[in-house]
Structures are given as structure tokens and as C-alpha cells.
Protein backbone atom coordinates (compact mmCIF):
# COMPACT_ATOMS: atom_id res chain seq x y z
CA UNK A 1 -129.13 1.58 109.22
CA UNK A 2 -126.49 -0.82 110.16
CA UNK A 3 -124.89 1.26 112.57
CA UNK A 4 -127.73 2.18 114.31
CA UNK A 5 -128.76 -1.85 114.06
CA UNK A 6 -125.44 -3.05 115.54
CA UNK A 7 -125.00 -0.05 118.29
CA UNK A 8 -121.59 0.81 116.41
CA UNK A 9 -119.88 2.95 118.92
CA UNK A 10 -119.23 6.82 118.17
CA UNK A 11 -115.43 6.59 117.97
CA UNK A 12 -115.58 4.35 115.11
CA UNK A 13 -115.30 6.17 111.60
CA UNK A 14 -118.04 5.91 109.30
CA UNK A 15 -118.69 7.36 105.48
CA UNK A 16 -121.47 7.53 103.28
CA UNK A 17 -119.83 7.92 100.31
CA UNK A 18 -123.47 7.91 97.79
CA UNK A 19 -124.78 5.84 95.13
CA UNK A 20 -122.36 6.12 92.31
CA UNK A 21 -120.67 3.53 90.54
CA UNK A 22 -117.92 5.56 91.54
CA UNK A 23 -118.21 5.78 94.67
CA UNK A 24 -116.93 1.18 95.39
CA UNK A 25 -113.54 2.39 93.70
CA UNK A 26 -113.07 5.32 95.46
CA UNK A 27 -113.96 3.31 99.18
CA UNK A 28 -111.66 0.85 98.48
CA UNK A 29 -108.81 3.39 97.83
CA UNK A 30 -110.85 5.81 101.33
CA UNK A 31 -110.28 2.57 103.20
CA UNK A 32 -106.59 2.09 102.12
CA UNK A 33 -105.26 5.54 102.73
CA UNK A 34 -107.03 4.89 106.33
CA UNK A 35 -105.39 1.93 107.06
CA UNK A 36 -102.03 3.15 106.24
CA UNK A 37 -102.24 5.86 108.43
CA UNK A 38 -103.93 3.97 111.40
CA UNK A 39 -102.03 0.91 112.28
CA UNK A 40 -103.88 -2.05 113.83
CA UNK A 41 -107.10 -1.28 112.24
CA UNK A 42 -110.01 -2.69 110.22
CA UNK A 43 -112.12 -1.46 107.69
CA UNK A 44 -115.24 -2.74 106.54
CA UNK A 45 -116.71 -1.38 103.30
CA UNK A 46 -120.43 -2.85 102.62
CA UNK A 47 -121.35 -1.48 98.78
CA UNK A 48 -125.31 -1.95 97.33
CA UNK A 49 -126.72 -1.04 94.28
CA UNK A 50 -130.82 -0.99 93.46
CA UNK A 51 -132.37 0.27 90.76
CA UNK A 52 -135.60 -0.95 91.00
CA UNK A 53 -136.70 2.62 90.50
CA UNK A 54 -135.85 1.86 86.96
CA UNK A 55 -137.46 -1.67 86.50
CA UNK A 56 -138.87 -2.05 83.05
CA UNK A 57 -139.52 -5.00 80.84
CA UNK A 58 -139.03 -2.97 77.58
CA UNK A 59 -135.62 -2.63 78.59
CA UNK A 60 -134.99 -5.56 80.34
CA UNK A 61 -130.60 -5.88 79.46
CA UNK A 62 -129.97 -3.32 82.41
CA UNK A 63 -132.38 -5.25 85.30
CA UNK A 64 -130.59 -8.41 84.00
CA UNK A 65 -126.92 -6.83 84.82
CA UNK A 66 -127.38 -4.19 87.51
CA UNK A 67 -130.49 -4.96 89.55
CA UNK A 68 -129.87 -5.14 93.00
CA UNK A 69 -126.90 -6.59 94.57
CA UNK A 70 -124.73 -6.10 96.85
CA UNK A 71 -121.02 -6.85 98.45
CA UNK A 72 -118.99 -6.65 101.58
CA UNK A 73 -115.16 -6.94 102.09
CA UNK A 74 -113.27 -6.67 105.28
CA UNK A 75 -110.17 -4.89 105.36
CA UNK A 76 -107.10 -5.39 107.51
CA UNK A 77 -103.85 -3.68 108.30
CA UNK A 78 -103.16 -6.08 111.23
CA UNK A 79 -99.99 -8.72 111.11
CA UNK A 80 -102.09 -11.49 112.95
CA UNK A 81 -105.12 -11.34 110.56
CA UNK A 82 -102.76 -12.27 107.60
CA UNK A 83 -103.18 -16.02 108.00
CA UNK A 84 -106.85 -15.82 107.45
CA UNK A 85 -107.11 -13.33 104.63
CA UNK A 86 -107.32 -15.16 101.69
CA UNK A 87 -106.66 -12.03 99.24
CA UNK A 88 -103.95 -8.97 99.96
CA UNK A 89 -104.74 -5.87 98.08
CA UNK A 90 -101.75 -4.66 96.47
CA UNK A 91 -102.92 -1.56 94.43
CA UNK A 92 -105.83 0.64 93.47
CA UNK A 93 -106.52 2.05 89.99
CA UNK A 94 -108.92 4.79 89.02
CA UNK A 95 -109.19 5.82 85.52
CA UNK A 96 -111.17 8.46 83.46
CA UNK A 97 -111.77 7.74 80.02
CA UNK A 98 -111.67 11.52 77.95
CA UNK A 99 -115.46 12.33 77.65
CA UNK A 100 -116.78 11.97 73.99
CA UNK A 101 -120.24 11.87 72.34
CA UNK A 102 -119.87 7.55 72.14
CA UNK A 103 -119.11 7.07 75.84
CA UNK A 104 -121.41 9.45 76.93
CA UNK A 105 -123.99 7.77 75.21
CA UNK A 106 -123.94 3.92 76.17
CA UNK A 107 -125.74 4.15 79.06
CA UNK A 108 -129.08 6.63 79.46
CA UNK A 109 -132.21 7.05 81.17
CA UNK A 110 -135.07 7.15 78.07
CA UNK A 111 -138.61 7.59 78.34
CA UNK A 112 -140.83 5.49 75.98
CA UNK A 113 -144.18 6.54 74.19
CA UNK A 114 -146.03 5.77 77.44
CA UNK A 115 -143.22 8.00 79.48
CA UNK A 116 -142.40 5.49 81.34
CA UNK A 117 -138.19 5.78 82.27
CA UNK A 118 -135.69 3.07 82.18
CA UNK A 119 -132.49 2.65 81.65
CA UNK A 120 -130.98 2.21 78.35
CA UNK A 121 -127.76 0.54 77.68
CA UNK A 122 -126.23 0.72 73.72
CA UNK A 123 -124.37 -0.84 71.30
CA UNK A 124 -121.62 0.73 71.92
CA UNK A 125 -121.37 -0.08 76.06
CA UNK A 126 -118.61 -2.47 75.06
CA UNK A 127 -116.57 -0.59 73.07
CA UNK A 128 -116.27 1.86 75.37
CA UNK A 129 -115.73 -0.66 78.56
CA UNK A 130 -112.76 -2.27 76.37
CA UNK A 131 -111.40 0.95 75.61
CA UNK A 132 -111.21 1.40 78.96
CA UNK A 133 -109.85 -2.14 79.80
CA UNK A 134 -107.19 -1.65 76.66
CA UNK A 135 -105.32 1.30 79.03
CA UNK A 136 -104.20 -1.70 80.99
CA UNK A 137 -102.59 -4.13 78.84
């Protein structure tokens, strides 16, 4: 939608990378590799999440921390543009946490008695999240 709305022309490089969580990580590191190899470039990465599908007020922890939002951050490579960047990214992480019956638990789609779905977040969510976090201290 936004390159059709702002005529973006057809030499410019453009990737839909899908709706994962994974997927802002893995742009950020897409746009870095790009940069490197392309000097005198820019890279705009514009990231959205909705899950509206999944609006429900028996659940409502998961429309209170995920529902919609979204971000955009310009990327540079060029040597005039550092003076007005206010942030240089230095490196990119990704990590995979070993897949076990507690992680893969903390965050589910459930039905209720009325089969409605939403999304279910448990106890255990921030266990796992500072599991994760511990791998960098």
C-alpha cells in the first residue's frame, strides 16, 4: 500500500518480510547486510502489528500489550546523514531459546466454552522472556 500510495519507483528494493514477531529482528539485520553492501544508501523499515482478529475481553492481558501498533526507523549508511541521526546501530542479535514444553506454552490461541478464540498469555511468559534476557548478561 505505501508504495503504490507514494509512486515508489521500480528500482528501489522492497520486502515483505510477513507478520511474525520475527520477522522486525530479522529486517533490521535484512536492512544492515544491505547497507553494507550498497554504499550511499537508505533503508526504511516500517513494522505493524494488529491483532484485532483476536480481540476478546475474557482475555483482555494480550489486547492490553500487543494490540495494534506500529513503528518506523530510517536507516542510513551515508557520512553526511550522521549529524542528524540521533542513534547508530552498532550490532544485531538474534537468539533461539531450545524449544521446551514451558516456552512453548506461554503464549496460545484458546477457545472458550462459547468457541470464541483469543489469545492466551501464561504464567510463565516471564520466565521464559528472562531466560531469554539472562543469555545476555
Amino acid at each position: 500500500m505505501i508504495v503504490n500510495h507514494y509512486k515508489v519507483r521500480s528500482h528501489i528494493k522492497r520486502y515483505n518480510l510477513g507478520e511474525e514477531c520475527s520477522a522486525r529482528p530479522i529486517s533490521v539485520d535484512l536492512a544492515k547486510g544491505l547497507l553494507k553492501a550498497n554504499l550511499n544508501s537508505c533503508a526504511l523499515l516500517l513494522s505493524t502489528e494488529n491483532i484485532t482478529l483476536y480481540w476478546y475481553l475474557e482475555m483482555p492481558l494480550s489486547n492490553y500489550i500487543f494490540r495494534m501498533g506500529g513503528a518506523v526507523v530510517l536507516l542510513s549508511n551515508k557520512p553526511s546523514d550522521r549529524a542528524h541521526f540521533e542513534y547508530q546501530l552498532l550490532h544485531t542479535v538474534q537468539t533461539l531459546k531450545e524449544a521446551d514444553d514451558r516456552s512453548y506454552n506461554c503464549i496460545y490461541q484458546k477457545e472458550d466454552v462459547t468457541e470464541k478464540v483469543g489469545v492466551c498469555l501464561a504464567r510463565e511468559l516471564m520466565a521464559v522472556v528472562g531466560d531469554i534476557l539472562h543469555l545476555f548478561l
